[in-house]
PDBML (XML) file of the C-alpha atoms, coordinates in Angstrom:
<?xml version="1.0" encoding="UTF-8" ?>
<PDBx:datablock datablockName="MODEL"
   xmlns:PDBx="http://pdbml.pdb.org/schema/pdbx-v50.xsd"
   xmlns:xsi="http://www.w3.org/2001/XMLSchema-instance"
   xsi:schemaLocation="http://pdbml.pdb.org/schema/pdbx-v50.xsd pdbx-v50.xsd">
   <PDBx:atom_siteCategory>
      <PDBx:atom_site id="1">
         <PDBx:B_iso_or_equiv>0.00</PDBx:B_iso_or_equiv>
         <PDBx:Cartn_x>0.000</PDBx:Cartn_x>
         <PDBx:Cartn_y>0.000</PDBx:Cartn_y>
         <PDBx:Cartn_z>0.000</PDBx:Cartn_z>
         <PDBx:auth_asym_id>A</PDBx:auth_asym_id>
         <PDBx:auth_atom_id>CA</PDBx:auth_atom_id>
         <PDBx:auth_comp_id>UNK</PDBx:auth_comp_id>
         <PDBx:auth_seq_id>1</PDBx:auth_seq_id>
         <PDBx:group_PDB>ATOM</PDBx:group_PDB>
         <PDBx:label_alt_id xsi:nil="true" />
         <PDBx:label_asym_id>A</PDBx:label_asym_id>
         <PDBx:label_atom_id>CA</PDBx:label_atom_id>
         <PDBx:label_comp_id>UNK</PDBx:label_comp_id>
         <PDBx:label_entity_id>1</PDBx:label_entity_id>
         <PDBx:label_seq_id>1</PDBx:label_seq_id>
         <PDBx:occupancy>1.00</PDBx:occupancy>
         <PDBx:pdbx_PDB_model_num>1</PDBx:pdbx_PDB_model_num>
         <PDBx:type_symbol>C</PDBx:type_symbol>
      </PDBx:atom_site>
      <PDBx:atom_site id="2">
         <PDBx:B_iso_or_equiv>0.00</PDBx:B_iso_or_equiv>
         <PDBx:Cartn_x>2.664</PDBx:Cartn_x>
         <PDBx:Cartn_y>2.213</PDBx:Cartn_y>
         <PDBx:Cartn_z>0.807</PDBx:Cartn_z>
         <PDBx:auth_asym_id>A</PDBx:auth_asym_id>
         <PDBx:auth_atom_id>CA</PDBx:auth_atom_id>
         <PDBx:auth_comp_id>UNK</PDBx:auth_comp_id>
         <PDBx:auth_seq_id>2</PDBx:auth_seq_id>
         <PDBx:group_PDB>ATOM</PDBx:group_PDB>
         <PDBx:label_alt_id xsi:nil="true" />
         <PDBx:label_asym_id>A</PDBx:label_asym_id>
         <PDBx:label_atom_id>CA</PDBx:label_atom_id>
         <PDBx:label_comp_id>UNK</PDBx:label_comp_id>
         <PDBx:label_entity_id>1</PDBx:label_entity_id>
         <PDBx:label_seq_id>2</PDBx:label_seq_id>
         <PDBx:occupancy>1.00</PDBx:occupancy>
         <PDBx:pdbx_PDB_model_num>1</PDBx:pdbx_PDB_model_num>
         <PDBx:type_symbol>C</PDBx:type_symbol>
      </PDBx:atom_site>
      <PDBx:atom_site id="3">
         <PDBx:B_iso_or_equiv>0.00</PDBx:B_iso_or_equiv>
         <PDBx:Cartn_x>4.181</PDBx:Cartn_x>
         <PDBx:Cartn_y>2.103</PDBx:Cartn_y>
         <PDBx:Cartn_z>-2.820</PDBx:Cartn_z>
         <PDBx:auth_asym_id>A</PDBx:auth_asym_id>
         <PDBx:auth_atom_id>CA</PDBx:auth_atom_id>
         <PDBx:auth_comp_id>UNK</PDBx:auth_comp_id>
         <PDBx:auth_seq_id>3</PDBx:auth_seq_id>
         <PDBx:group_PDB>ATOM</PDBx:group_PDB>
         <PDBx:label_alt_id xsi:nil="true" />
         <PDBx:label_asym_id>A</PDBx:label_asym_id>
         <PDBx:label_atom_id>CA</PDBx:label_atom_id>
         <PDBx:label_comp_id>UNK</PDBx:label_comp_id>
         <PDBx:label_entity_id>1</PDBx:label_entity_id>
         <PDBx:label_seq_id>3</PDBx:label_seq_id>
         <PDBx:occupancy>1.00</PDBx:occupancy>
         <PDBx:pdbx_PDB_model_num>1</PDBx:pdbx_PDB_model_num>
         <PDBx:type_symbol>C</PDBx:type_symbol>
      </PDBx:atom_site>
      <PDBx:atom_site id="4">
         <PDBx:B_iso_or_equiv>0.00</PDBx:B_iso_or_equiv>
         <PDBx:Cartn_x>1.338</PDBx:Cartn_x>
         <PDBx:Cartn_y>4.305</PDBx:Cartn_y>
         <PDBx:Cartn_z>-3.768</PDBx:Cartn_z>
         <PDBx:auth_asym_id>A</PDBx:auth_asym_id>
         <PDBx:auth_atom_id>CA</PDBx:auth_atom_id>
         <PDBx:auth_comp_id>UNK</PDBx:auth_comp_id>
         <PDBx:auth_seq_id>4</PDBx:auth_seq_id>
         <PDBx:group_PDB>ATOM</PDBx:group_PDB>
         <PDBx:label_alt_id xsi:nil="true" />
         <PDBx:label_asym_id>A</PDBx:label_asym_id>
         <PDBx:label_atom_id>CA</PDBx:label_atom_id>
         <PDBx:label_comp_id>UNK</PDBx:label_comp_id>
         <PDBx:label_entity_id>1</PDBx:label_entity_id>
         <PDBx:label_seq_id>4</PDBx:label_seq_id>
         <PDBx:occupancy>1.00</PDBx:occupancy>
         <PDBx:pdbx_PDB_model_num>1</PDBx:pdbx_PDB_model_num>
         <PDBx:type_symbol>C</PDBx:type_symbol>
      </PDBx:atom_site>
      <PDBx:atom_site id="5">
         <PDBx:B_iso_or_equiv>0.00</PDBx:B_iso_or_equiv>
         <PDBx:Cartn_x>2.226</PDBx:Cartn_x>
         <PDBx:Cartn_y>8.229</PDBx:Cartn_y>
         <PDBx:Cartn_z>-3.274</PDBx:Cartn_z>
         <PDBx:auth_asym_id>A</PDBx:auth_asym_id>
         <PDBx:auth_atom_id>CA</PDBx:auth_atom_id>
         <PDBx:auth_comp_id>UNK</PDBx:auth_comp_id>
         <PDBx:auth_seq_id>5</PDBx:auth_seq_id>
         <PDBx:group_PDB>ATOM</PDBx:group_PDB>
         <PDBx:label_alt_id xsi:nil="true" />
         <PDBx:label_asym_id>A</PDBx:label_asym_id>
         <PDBx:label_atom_id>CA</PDBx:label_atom_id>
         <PDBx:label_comp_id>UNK</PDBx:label_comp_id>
         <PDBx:label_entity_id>1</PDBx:label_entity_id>
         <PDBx:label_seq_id>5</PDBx:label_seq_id>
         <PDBx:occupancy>1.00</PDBx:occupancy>
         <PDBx:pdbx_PDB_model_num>1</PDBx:pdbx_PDB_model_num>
         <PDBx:type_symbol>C</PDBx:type_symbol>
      </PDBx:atom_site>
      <PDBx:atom_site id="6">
         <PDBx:B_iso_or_equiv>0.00</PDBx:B_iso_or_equiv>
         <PDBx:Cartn_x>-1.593</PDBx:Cartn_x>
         <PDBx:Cartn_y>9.419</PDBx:Cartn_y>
         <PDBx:Cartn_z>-2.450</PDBx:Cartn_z>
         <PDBx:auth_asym_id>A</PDBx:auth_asym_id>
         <PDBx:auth_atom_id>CA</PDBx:auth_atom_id>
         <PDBx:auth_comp_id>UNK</PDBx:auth_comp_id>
         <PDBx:auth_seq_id>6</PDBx:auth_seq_id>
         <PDBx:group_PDB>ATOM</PDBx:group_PDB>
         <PDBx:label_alt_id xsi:nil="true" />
         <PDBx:label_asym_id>A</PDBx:label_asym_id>
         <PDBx:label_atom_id>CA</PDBx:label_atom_id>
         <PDBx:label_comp_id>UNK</PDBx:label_comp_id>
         <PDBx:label_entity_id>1</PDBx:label_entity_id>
         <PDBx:label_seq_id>6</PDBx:label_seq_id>
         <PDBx:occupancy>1.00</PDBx:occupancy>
         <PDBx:pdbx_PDB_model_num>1</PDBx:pdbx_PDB_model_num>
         <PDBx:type_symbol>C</PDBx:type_symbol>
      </PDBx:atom_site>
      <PDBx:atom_site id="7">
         <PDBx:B_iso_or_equiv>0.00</PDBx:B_iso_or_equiv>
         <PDBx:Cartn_x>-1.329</PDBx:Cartn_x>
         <PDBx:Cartn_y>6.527</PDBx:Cartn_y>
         <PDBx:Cartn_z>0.186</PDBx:Cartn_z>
         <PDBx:auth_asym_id>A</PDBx:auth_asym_id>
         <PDBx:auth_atom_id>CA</PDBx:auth_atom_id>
         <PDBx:auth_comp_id>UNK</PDBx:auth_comp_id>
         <PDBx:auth_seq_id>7</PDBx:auth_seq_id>
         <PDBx:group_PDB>ATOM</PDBx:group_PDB>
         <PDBx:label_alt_id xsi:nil="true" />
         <PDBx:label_asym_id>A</PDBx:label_asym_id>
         <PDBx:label_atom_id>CA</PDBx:label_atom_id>
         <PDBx:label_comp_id>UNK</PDBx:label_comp_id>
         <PDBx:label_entity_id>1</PDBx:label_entity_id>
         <PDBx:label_seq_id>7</PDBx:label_seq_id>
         <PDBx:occupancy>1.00</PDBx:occupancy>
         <PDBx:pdbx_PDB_model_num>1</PDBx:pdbx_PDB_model_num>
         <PDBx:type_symbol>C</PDBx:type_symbol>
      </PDBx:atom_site>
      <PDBx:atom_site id="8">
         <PDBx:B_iso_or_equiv>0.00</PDBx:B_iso_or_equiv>
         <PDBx:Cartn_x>1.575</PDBx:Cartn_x>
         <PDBx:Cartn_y>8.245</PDBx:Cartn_y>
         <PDBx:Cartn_z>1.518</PDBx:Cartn_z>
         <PDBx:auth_asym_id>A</PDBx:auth_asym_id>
         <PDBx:auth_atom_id>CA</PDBx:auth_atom_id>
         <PDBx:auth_comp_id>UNK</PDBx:auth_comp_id>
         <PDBx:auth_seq_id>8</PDBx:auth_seq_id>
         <PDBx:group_PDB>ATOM</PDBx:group_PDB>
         <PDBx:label_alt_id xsi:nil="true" />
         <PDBx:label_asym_id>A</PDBx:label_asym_id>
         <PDBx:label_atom_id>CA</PDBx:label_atom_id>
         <PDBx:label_comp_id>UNK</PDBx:label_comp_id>
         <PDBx:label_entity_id>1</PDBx:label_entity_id>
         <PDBx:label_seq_id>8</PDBx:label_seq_id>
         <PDBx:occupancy>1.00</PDBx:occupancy>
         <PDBx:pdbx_PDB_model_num>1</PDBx:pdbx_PDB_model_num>
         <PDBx:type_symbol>C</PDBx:type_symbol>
      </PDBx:atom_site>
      <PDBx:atom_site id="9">
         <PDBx:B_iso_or_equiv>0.00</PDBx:B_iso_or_equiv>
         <PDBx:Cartn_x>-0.296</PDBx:Cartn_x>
         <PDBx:Cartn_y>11.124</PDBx:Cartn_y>
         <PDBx:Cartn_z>1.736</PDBx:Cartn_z>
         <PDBx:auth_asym_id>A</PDBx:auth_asym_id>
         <PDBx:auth_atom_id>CA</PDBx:auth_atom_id>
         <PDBx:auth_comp_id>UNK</PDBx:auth_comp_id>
         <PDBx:auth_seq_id>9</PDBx:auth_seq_id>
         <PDBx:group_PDB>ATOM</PDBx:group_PDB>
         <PDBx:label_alt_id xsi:nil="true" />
         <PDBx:label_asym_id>A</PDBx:label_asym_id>
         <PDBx:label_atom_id>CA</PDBx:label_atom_id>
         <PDBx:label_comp_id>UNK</PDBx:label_comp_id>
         <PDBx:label_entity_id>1</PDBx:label_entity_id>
         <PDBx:label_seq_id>9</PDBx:label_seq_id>
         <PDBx:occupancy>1.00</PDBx:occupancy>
         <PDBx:pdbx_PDB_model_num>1</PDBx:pdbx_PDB_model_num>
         <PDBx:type_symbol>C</PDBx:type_symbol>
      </PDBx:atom_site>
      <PDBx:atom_site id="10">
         <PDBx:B_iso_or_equiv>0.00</PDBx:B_iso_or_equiv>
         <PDBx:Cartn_x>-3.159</PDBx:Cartn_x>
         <PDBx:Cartn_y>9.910</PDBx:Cartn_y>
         <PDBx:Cartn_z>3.769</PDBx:Cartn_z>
         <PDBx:auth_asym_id>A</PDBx:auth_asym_id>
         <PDBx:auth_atom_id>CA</PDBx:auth_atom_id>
         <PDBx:auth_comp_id>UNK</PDBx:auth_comp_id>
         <PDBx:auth_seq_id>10</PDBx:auth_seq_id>
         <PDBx:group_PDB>ATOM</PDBx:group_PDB>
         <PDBx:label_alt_id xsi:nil="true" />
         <PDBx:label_asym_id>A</PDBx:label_asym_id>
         <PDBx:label_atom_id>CA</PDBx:label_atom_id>
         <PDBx:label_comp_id>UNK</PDBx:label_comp_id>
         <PDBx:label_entity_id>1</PDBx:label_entity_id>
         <PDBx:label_seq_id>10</PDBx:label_seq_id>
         <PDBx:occupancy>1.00</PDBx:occupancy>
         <PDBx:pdbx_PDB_model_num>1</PDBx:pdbx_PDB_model_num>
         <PDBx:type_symbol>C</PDBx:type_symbol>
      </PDBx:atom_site>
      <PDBx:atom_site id="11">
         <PDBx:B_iso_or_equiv>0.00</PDBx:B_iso_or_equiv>
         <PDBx:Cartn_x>-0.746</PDBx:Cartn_x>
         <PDBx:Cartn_y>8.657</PDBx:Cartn_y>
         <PDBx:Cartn_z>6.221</PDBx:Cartn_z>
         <PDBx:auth_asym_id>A</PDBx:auth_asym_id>
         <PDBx:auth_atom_id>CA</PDBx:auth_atom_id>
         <PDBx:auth_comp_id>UNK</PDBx:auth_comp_id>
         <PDBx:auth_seq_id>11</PDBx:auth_seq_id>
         <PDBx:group_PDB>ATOM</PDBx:group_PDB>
         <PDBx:label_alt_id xsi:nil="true" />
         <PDBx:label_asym_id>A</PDBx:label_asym_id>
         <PDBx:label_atom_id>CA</PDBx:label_atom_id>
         <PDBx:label_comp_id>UNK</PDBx:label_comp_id>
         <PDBx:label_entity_id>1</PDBx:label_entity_id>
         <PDBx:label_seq_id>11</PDBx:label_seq_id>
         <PDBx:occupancy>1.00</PDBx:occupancy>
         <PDBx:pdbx_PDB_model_num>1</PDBx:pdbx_PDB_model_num>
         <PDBx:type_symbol>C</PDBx:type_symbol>
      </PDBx:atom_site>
      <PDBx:atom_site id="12">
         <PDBx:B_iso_or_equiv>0.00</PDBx:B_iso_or_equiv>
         <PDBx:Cartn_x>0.956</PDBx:Cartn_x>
         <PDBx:Cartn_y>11.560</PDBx:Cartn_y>
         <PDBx:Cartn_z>7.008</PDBx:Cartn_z>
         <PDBx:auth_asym_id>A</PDBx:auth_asym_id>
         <PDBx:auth_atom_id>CA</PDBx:auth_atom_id>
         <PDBx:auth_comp_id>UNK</PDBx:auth_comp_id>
         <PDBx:auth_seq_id>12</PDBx:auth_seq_id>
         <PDBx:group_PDB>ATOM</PDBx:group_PDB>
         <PDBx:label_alt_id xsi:nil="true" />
         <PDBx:label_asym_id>A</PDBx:label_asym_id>
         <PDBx:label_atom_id>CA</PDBx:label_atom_id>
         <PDBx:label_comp_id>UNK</PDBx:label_comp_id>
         <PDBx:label_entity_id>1</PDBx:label_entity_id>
         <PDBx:label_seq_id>12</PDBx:label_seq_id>
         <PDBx:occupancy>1.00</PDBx:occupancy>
         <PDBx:pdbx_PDB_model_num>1</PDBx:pdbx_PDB_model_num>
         <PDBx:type_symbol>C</PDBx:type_symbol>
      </PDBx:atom_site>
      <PDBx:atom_site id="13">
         <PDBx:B_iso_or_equiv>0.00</PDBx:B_iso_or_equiv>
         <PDBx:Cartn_x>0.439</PDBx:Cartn_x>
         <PDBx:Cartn_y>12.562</PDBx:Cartn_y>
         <PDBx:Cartn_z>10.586</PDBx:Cartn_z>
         <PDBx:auth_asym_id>A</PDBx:auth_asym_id>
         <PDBx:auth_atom_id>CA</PDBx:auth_atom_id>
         <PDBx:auth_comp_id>UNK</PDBx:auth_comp_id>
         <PDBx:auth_seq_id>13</PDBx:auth_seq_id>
         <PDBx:group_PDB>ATOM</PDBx:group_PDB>
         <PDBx:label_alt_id xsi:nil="true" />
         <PDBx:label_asym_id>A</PDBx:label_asym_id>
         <PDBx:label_atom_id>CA</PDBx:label_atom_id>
         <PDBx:label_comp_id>UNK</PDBx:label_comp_id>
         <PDBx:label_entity_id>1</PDBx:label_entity_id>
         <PDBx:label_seq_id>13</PDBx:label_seq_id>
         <PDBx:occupancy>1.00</PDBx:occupancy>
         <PDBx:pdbx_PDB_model_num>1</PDBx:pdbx_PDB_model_num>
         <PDBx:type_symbol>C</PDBx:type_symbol>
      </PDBx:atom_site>
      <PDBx:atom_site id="14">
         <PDBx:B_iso_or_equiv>0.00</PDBx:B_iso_or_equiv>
         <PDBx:Cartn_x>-1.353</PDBx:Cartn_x>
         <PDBx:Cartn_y>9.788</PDBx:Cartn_y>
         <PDBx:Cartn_z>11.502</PDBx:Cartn_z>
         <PDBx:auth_asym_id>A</PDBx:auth_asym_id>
         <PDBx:auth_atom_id>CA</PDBx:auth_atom_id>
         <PDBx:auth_comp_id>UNK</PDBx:auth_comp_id>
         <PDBx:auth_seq_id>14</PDBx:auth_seq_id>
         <PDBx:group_PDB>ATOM</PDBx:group_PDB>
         <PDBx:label_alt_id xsi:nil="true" />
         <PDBx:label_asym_id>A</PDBx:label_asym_id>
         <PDBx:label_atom_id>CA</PDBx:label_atom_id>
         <PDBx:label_comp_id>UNK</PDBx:label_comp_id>
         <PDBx:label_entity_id>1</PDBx:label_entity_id>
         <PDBx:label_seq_id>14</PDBx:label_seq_id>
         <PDBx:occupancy>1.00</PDBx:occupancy>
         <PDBx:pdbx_PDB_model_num>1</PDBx:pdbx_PDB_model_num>
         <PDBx:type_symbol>C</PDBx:type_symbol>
      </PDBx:atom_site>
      <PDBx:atom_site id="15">
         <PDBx:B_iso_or_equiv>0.00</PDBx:B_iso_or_equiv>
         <PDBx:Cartn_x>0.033</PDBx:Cartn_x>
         <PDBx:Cartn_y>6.995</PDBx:Cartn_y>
         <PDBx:Cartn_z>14.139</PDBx:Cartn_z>
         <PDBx:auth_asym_id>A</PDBx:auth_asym_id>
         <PDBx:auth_atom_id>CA</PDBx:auth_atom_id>
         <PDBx:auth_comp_id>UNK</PDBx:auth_comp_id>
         <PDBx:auth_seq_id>15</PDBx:auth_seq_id>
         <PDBx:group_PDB>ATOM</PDBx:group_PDB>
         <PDBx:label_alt_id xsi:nil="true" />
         <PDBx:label_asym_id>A</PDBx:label_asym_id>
         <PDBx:label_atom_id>CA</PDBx:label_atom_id>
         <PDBx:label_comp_id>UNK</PDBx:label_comp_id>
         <PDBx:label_entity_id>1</PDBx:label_entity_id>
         <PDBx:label_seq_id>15</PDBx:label_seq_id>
         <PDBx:occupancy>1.00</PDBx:occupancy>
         <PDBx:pdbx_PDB_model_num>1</PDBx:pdbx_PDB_model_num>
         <PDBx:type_symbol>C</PDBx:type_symbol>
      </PDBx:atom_site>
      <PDBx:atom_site id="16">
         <PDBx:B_iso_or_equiv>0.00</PDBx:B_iso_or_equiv>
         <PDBx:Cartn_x>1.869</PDBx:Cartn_x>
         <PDBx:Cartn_y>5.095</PDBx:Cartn_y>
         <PDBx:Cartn_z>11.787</PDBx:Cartn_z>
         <PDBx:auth_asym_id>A</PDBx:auth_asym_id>
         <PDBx:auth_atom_id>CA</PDBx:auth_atom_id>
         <PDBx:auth_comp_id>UNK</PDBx:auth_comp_id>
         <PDBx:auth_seq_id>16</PDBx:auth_seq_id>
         <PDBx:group_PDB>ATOM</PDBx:group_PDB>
         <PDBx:label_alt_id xsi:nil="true" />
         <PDBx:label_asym_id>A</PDBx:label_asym_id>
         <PDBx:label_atom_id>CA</PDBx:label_atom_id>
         <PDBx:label_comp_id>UNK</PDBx:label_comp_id>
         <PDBx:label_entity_id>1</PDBx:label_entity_id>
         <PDBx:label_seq_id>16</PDBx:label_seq_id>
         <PDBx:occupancy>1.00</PDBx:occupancy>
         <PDBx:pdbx_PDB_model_num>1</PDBx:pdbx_PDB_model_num>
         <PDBx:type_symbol>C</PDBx:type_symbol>
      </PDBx:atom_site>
      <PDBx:atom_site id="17">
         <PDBx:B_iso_or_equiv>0.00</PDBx:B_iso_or_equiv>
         <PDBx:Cartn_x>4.103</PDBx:Cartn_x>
         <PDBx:Cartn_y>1.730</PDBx:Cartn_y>
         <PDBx:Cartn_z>12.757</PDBx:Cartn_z>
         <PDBx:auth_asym_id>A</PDBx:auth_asym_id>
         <PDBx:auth_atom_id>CA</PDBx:auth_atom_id>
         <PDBx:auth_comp_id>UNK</PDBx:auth_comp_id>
         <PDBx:auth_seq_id>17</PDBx:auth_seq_id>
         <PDBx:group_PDB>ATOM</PDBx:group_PDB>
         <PDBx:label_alt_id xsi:nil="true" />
         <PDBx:label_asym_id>A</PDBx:label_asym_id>
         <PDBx:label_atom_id>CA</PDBx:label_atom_id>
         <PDBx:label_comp_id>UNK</PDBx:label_comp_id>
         <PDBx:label_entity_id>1</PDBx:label_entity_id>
         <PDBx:label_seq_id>17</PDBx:label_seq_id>
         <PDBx:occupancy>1.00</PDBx:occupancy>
         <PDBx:pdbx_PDB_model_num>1</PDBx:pdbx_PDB_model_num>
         <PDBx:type_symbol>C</PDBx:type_symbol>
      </PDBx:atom_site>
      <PDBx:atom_site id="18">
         <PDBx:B_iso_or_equiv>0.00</PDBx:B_iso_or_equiv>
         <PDBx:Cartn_x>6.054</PDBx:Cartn_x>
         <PDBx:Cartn_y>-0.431</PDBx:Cartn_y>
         <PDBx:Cartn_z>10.598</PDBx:Cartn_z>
         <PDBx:auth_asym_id>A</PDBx:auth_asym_id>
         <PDBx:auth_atom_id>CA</PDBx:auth_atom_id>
         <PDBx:auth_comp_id>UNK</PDBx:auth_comp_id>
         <PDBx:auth_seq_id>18</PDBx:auth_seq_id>
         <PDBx:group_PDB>ATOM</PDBx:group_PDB>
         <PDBx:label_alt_id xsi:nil="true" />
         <PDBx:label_asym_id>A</PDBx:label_asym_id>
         <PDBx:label_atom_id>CA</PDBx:label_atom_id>
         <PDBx:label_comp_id>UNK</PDBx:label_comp_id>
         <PDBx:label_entity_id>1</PDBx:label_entity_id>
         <PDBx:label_seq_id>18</PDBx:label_seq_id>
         <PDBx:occupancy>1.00</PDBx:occupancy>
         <PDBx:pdbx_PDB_model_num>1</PDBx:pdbx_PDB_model_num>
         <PDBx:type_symbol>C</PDBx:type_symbol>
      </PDBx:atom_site>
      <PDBx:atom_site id="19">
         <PDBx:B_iso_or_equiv>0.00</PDBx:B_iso_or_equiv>
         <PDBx:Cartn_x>6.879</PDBx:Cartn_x>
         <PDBx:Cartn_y>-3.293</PDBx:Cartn_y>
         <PDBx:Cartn_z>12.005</PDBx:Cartn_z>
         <PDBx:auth_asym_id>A</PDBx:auth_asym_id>
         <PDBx:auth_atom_id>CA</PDBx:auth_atom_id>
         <PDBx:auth_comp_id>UNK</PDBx:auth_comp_id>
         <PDBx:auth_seq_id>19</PDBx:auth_seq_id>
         <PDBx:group_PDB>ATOM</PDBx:group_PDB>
         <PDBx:label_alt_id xsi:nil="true" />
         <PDBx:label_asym_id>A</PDBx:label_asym_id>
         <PDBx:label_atom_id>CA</PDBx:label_atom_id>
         <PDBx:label_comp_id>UNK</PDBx:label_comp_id>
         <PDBx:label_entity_id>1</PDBx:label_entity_id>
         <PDBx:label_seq_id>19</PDBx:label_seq_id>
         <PDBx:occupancy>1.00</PDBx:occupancy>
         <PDBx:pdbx_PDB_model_num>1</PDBx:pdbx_PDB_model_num>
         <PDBx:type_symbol>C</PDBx:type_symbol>
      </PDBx:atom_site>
      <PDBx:atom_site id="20">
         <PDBx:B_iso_or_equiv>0.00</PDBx:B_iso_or_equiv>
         <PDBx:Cartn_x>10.113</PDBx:Cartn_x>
         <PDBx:Cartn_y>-4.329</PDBx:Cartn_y>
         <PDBx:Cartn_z>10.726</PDBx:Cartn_z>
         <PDBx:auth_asym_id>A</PDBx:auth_asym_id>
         <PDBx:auth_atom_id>CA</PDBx:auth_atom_id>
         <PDBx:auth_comp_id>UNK</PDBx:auth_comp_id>
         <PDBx:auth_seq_id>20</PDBx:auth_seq_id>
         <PDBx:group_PDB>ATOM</PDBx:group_PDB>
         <PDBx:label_alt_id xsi:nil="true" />
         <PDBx:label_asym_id>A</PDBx:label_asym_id>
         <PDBx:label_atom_id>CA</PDBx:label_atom_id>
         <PDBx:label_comp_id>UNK</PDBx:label_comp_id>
         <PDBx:label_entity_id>1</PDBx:label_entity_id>
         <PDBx:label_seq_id>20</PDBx:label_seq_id>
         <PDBx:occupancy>1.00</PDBx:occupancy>
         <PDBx:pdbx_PDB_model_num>1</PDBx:pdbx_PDB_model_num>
         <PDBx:type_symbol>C</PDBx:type_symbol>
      </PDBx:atom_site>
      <PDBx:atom_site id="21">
         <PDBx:B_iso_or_equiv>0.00</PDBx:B_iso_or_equiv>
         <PDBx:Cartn_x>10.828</PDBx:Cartn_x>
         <PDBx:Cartn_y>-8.180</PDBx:Cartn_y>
         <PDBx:Cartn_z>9.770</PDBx:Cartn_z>
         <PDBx:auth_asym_id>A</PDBx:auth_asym_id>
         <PDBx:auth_atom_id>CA</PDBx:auth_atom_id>
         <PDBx:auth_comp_id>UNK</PDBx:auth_comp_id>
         <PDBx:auth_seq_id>21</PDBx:auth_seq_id>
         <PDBx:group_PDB>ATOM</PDBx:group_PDB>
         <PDBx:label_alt_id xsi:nil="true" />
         <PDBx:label_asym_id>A</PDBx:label_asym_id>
         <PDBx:label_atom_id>CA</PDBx:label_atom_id>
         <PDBx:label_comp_id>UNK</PDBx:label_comp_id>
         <PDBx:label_entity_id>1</PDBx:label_entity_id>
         <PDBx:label_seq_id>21</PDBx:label_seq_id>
         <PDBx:occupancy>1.00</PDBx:occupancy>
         <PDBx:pdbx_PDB_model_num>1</PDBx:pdbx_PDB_model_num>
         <PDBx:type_symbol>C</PDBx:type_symbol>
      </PDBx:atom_site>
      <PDBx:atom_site id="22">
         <PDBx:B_iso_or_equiv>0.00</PDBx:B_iso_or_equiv>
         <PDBx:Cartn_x>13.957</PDBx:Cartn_x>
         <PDBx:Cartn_y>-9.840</PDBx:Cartn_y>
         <PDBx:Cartn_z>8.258</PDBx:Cartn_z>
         <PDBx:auth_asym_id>A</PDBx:auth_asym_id>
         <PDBx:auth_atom_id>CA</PDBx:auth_atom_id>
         <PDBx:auth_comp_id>UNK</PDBx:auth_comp_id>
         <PDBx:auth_seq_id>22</PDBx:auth_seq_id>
         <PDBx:group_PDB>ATOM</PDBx:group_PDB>
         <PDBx:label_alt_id xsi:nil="true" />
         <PDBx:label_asym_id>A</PDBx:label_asym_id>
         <PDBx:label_atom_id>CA</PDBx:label_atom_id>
         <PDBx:label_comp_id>UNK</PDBx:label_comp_id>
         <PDBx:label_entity_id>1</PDBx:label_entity_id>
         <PDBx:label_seq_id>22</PDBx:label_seq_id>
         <PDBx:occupancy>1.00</PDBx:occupancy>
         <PDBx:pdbx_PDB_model_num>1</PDBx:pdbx_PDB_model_num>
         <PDBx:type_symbol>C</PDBx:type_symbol>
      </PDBx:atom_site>
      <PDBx:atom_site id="23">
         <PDBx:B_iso_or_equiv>0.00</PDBx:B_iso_or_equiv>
         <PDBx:Cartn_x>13.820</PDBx:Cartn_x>
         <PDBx:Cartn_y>-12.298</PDBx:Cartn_y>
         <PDBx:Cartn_z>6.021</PDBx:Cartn_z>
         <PDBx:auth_asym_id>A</PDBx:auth_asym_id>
         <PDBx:auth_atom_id>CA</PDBx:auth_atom_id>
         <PDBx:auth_comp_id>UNK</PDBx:auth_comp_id>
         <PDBx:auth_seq_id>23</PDBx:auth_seq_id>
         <PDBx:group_PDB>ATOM</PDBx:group_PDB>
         <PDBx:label_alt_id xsi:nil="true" />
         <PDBx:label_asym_id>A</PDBx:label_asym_id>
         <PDBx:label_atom_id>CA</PDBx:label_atom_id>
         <PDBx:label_comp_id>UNK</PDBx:label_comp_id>
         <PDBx:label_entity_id>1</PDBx:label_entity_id>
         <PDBx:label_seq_id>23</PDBx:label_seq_id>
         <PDBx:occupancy>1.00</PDBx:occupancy>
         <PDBx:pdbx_PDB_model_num>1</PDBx:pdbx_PDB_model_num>
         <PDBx:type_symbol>C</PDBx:type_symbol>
      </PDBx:atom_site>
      <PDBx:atom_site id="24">
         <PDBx:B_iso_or_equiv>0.00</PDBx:B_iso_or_equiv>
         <PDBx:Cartn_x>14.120</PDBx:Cartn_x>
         <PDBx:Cartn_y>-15.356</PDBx:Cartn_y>
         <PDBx:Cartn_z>8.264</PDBx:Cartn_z>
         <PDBx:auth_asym_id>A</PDBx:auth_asym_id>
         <PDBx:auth_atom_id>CA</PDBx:auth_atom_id>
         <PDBx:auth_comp_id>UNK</PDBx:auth_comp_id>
         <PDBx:auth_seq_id>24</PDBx:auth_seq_id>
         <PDBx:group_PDB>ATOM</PDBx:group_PDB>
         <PDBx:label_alt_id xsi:nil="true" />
         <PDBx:label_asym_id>A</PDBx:label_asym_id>
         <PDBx:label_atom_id>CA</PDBx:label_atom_id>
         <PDBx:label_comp_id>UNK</PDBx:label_comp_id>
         <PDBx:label_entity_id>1</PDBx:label_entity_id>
         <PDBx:label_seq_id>24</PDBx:label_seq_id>
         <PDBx:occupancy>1.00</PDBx:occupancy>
         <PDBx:pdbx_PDB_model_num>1</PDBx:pdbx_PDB_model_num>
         <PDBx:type_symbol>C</PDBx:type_symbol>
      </PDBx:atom_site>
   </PDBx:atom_siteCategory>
</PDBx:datablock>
């Protein structure tokens, strides 16, 4: 979702977490 940039948009300011992951 985030690959699109009016997503990016929307998301700005709001609580936002990525939750990071490797591969394994």
């Amino acid at each position: 979702a985030v690959m699109d940039p009016g997503t990016r948009e929307l998301l700005a300011g709001l609580p936002v977490v990525f939750l990071d992951v490797q591969l394994a």
